[in-house]
C-alpha atoms as a PDB file:
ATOM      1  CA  UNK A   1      -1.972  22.169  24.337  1.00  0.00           C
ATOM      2  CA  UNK A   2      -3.412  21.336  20.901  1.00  0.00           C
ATOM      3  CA  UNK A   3      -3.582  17.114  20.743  1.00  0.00           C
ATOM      4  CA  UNK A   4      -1.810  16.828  17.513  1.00  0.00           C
ATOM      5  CA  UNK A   5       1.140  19.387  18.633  1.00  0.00           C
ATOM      6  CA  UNK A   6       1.519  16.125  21.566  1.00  0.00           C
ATOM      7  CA  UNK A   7       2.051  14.053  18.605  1.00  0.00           C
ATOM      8  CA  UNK A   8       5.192  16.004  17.987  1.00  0.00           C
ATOM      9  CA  UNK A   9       6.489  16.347  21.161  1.00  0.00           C
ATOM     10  CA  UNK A  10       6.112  12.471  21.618  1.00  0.00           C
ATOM     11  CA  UNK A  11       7.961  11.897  18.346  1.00  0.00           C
ATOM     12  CA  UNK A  12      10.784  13.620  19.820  1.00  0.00           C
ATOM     13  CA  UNK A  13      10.859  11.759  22.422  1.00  0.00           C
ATOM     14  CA  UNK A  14      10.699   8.644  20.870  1.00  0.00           C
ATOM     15  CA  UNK A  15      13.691   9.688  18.727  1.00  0.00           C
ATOM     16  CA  UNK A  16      15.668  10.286  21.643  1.00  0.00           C
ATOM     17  CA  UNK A  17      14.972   7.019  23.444  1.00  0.00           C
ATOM     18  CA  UNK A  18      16.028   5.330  20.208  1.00  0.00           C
ATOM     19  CA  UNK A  19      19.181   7.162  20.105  1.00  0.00           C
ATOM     20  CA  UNK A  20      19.663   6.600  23.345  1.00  0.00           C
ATOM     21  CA  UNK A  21      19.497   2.856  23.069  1.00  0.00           C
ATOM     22  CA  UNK A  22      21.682   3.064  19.654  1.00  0.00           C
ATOM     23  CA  UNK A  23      23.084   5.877  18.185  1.00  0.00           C
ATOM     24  CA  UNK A  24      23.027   4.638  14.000  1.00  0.00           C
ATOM     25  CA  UNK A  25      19.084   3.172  14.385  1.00  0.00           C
ATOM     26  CA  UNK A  26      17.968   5.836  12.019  1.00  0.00           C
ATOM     27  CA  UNK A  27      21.121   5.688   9.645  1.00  0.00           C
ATOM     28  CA  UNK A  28      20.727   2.116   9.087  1.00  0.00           C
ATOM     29  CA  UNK A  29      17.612   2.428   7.912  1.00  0.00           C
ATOM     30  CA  UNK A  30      16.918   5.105   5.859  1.00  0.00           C
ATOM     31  CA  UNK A  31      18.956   4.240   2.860  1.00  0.00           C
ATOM     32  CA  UNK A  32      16.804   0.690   2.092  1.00  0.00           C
ATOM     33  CA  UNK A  33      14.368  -1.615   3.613  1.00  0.00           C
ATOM     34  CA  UNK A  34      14.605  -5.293   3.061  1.00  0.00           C
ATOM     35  CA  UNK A  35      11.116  -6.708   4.675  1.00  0.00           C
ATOM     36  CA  UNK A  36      10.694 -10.531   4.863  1.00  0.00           C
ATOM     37  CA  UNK A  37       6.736  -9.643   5.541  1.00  0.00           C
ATOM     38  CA  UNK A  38       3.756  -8.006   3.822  1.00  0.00           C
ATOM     39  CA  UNK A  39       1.090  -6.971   6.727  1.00  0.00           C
ATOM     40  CA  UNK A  40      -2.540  -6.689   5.511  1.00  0.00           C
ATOM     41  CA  UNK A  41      -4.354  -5.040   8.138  1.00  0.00           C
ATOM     42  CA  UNK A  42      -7.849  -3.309   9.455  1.00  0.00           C
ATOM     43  CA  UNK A  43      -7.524   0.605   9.628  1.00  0.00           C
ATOM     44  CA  UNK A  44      -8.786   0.349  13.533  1.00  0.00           C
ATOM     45  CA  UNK A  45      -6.636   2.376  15.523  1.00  0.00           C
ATOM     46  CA  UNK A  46      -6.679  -0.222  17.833  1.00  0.00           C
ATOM     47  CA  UNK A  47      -4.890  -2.389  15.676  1.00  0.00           C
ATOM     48  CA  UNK A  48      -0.845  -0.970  15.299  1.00  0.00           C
ATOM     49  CA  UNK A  49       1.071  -3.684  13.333  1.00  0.00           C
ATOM     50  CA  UNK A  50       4.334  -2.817  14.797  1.00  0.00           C
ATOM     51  CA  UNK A  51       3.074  -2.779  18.022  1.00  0.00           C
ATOM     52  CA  UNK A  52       0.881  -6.346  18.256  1.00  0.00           C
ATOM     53  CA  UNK A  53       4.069  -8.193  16.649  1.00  0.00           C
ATOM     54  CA  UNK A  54       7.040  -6.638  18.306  1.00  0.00           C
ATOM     55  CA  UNK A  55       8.422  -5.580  15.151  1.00  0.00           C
ATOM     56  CA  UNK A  56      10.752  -2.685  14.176  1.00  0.00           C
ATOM     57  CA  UNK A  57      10.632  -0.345  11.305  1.00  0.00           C
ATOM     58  CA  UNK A  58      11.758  -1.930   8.203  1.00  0.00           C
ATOM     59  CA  UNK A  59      10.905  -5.590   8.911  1.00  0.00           C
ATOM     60  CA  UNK A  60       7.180  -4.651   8.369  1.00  0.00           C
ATOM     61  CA  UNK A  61       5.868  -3.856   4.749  1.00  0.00           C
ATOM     62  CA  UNK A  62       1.662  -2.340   5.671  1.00  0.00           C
ATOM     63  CA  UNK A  63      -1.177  -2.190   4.101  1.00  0.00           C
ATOM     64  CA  UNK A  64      -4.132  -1.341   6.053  1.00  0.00           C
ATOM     65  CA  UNK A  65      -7.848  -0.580   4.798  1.00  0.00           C
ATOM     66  CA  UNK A  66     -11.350  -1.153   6.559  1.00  0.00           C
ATOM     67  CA  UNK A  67     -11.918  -4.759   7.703  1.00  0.00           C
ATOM     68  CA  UNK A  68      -8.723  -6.138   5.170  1.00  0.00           C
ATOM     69  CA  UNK A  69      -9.766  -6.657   2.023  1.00  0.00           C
ATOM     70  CA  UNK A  70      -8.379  -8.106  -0.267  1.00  0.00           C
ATOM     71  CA  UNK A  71     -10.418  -6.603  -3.332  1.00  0.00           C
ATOM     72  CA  UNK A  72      -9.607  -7.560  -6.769  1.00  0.00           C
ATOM     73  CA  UNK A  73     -10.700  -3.827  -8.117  1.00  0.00           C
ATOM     74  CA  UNK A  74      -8.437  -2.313  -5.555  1.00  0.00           C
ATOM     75  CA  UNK A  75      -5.391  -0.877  -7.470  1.00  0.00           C
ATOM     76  CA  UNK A  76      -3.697   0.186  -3.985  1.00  0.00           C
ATOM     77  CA  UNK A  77      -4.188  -2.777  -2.395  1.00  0.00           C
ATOM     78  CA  UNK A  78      -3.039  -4.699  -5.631  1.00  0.00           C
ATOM     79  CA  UNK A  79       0.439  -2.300  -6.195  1.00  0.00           C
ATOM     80  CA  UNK A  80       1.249  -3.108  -2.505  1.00  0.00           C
ATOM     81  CA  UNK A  81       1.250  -6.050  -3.027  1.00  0.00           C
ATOM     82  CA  UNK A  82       2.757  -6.554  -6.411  1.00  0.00           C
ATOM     83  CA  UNK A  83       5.324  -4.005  -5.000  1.00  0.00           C
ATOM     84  CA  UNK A  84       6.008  -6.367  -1.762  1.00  0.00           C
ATOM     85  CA  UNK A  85       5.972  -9.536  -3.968  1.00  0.00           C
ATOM     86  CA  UNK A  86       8.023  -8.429  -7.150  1.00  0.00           C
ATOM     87  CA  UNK A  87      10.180  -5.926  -5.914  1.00  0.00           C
ATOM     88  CA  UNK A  88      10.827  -6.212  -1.820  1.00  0.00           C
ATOM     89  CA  UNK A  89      10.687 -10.470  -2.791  1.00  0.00           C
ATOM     90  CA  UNK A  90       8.655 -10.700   0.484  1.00  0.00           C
ATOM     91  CA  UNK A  91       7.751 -14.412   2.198  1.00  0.00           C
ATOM     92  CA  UNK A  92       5.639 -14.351   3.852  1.00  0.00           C
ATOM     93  CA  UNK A  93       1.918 -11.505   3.498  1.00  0.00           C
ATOM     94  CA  UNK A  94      -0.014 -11.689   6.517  1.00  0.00           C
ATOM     95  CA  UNK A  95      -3.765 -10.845   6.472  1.00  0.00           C
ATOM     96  CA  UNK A  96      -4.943  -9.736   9.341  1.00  0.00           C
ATOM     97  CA  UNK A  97      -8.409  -8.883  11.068  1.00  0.00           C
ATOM     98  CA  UNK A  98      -9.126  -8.304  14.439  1.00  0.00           C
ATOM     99  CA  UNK A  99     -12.168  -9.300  16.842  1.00  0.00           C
ATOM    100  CA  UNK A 100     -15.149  -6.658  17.558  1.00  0.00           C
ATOM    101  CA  UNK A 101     -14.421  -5.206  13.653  1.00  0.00           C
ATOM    102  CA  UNK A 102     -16.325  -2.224  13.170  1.00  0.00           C
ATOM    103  CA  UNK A 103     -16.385  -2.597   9.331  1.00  0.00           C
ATOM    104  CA  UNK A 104     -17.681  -6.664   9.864  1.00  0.00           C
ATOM    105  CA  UNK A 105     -20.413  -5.406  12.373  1.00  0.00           C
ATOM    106  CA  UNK A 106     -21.816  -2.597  10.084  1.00  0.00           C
ATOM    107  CA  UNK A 107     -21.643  -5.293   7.398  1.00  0.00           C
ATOM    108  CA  UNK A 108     -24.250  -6.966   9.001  1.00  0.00           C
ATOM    109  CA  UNK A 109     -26.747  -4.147   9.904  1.00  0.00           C
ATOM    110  CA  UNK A 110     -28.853  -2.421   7.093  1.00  0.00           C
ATOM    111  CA  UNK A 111     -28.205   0.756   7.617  1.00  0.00           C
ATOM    112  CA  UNK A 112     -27.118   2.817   4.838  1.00  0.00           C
ATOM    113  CA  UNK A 113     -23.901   4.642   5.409  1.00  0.00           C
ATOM    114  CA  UNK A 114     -22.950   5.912   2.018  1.00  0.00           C
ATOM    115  CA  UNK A 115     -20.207   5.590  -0.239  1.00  0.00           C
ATOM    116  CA  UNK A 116     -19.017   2.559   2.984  1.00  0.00           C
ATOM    117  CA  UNK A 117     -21.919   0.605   1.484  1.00  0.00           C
ATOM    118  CA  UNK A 118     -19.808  -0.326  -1.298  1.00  0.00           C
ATOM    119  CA  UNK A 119     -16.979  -1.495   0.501  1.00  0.00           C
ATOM    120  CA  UNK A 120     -18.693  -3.244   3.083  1.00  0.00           C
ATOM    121  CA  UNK A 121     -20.808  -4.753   0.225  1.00  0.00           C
ATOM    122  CA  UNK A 122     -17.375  -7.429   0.145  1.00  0.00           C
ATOM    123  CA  UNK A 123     -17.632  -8.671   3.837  1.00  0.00           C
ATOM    124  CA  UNK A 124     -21.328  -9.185   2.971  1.00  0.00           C
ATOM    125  CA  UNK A 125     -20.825 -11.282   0.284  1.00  0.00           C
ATOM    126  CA  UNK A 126     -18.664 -13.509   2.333  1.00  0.00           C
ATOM    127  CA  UNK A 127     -21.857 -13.749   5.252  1.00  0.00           C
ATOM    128  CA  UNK A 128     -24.167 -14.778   2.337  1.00  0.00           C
ATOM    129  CA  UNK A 129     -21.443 -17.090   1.106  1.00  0.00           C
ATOM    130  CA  UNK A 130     -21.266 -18.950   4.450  1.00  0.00           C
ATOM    131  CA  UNK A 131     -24.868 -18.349   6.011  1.00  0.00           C
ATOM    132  CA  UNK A 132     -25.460 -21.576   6.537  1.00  0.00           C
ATOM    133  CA  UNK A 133     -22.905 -21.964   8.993  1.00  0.00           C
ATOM    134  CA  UNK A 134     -23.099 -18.382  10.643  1.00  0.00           C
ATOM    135  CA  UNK A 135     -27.203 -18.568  10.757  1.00  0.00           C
ATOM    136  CA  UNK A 136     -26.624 -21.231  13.468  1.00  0.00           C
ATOM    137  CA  UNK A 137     -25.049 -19.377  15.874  1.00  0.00           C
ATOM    138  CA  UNK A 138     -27.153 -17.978  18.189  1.00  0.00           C
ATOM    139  CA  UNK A 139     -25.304 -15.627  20.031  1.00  0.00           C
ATOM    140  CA  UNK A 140     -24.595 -12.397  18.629  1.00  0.00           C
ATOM    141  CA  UNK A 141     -20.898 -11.679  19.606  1.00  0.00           C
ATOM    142  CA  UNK A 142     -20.248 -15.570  18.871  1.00  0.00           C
ATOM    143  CA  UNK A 143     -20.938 -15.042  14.998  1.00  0.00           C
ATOM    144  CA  UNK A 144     -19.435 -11.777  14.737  1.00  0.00           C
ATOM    145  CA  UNK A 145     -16.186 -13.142  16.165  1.00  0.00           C
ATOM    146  CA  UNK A 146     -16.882 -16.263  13.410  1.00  0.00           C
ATOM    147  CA  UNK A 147     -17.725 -14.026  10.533  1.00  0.00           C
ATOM    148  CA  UNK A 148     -14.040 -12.097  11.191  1.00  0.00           C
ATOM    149  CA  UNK A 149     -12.318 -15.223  10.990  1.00  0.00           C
ATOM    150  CA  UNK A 150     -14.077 -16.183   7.798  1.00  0.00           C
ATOM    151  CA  UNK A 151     -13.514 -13.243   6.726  1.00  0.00           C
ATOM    152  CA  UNK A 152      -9.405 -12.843   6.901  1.00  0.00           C
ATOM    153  CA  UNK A 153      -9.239 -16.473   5.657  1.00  0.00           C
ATOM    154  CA  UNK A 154     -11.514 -15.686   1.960  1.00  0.00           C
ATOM    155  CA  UNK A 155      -8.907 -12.857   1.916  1.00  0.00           C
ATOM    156  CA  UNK A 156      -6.506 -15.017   1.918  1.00  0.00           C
ATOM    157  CA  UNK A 157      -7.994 -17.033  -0.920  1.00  0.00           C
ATOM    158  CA  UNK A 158      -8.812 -13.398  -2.878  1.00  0.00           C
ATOM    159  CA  UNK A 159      -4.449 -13.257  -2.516  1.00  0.00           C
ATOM    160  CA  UNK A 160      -4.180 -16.474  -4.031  1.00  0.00           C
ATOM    161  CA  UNK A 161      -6.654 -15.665  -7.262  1.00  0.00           C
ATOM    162  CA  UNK A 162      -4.051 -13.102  -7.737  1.00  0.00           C
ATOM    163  CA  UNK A 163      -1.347 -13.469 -10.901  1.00  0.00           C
ATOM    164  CA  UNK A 164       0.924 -11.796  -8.596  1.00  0.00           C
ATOM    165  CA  UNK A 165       0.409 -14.305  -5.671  1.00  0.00           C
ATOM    166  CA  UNK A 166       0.414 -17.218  -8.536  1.00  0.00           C
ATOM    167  CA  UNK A 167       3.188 -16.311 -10.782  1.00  0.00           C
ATOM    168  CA  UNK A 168       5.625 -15.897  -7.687  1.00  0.00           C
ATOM    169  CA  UNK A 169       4.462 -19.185  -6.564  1.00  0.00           C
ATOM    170  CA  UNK A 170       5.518 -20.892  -9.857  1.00  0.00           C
ATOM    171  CA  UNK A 171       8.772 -19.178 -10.155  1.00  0.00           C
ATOM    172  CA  UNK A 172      10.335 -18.754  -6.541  1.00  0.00           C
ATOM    173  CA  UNK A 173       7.761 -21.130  -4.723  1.00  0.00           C
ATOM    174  CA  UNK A 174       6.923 -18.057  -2.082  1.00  0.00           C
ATOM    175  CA  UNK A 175       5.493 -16.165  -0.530  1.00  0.00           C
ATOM    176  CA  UNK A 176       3.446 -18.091   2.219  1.00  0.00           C
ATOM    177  CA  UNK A 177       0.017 -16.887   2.804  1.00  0.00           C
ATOM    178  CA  UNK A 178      -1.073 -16.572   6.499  1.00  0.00           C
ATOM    179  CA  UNK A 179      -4.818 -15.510   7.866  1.00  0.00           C
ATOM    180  CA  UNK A 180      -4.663 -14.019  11.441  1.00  0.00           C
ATOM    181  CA  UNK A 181      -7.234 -12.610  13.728  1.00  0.00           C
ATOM    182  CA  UNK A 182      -6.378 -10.313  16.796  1.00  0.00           C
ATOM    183  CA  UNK A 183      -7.925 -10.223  19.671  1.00  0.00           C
ATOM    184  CA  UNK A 184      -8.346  -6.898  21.445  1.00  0.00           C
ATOM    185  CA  UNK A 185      -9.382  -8.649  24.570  1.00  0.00           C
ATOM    186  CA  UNK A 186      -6.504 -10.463  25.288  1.00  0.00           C
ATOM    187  CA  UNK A 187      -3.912  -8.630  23.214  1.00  0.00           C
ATOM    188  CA  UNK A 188      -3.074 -12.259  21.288  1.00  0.00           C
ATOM    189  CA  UNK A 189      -3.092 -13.249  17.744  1.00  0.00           C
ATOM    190  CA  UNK A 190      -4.585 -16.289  16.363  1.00  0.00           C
ATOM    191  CA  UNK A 191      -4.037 -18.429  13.503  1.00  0.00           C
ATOM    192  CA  UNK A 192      -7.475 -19.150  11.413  1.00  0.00           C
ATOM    193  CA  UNK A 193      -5.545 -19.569   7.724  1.00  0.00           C
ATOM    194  CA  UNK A 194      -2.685 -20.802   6.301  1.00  0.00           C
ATOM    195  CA  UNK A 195      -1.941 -21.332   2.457  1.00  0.00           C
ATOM    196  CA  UNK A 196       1.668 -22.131   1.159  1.00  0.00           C
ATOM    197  CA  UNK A 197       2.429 -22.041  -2.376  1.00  0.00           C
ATOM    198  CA  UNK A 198       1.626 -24.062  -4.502  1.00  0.00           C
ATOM    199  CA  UNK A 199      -1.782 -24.740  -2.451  1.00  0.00           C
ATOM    200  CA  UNK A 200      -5.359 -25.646  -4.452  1.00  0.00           C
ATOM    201  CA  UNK A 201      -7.563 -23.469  -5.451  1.00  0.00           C
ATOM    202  CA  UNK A 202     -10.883 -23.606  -7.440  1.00  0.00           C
ATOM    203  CA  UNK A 203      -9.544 -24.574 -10.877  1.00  0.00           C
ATOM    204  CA  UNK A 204     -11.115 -21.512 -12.399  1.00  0.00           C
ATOM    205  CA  UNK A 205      -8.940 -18.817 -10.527  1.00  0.00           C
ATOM    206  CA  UNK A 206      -5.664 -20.205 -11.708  1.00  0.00           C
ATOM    207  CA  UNK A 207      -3.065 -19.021 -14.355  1.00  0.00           C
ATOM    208  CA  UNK A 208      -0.689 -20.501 -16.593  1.00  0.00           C
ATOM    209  CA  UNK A 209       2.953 -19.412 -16.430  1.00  0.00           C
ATOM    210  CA  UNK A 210       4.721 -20.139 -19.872  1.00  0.00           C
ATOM    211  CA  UNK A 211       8.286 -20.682 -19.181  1.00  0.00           C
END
């Protein structure tokens, strides 16, 4: 059997053993969702954020690119979440990274791999932006693990540069930001970054709200 025609087969399934638990879980979600999160996630297969947080269609708003960026020239990233913010009045976004990144490892090699290079040019801004630190540690896996936490929490400062992030902030004090890290090797998440609003910033990122 063809793998994808499995895919199908194992949706049916899955439909069944919903229906099977309750009879109306499709019908009371398909006219609306009403998510209290925005996920930003890594595209790593490995990596399912419905799956990792025990969460059910509709209480999950996703976003999911190589090694989550937040990128400021990114007009998808930047309508999902002005789409979460303004319209779905989300409270929380969640940026999340994971452990043995693929996108944060070839970040740190020099080989050339295309039209990536530009992408991955972000995370290695970040390394040269915290080399000092990440230069002293020795072993290999040690500062890759180190560089993905840094990573997810300057992503979480990118959010806050935002007018979006800001200007929801100053009129409905939300949403909260929160930098995670999952670990593939134990199957937990971790906390590395929290900001709520109203939090600091550099003075130079931040907007003024008339009214």
């Amino acid at each position: 059997m063809d793998s994808y025609k499995k895919l199908l087969l194992a949706n049916k399934a899955w439909v069944q053993d919903k229906l099977n638990i309750r009879p109306d879980y499709f019908s009371v979600t398909a006219d609306d969702q009403k998510p209290e999160f925005l996920w930003i996630g890594c595209s790593d297969s490995r990596v399912p954020a419905e799956d990792i947080t025990g969460t059910e269609p509709g209480e999950l708003f996703v976003h999911r690119n190589i090694a989550n960026l937040v990128v400021h020239t990114d007009f998808n990233m930047l309508s999902v979440v002005q789409y979460a913010v303004e319209a779905l009045k989300v409270k929380h976004i969640i940026v999340c990274g994971h452990y043995n990144c693929g996108g944060v490892r070839n970040a740190l090699t020099h080989q050339d791999l295309g039209l990536l290079n530009k992408w991955l040019r972000h995370i290695k801004d970040v390394y040269r932006m915290h080399a000092r630190e990440l230069d002293t540690i020795s072993n290999i896996q040690q500062r890759y693990d180190r560089l993905v936490e840094i990573n997810v929490s300057e992503q979480i400062q990118n959010l806050a540069q935002t007018s979006i992030v800001q200007k929801a902030w100053s009129n409905e004090q939300r949403p909260h930001l929160h930098g995670w890290v999952y670990d593939l090797r134990t199957g937990y998440l971790k906390e590395v970054a929290r900001m709520d609003p109203g939090s600091k910033m550099d003075d130079i990122y931040r907007f003024d709200f008339e009214g």
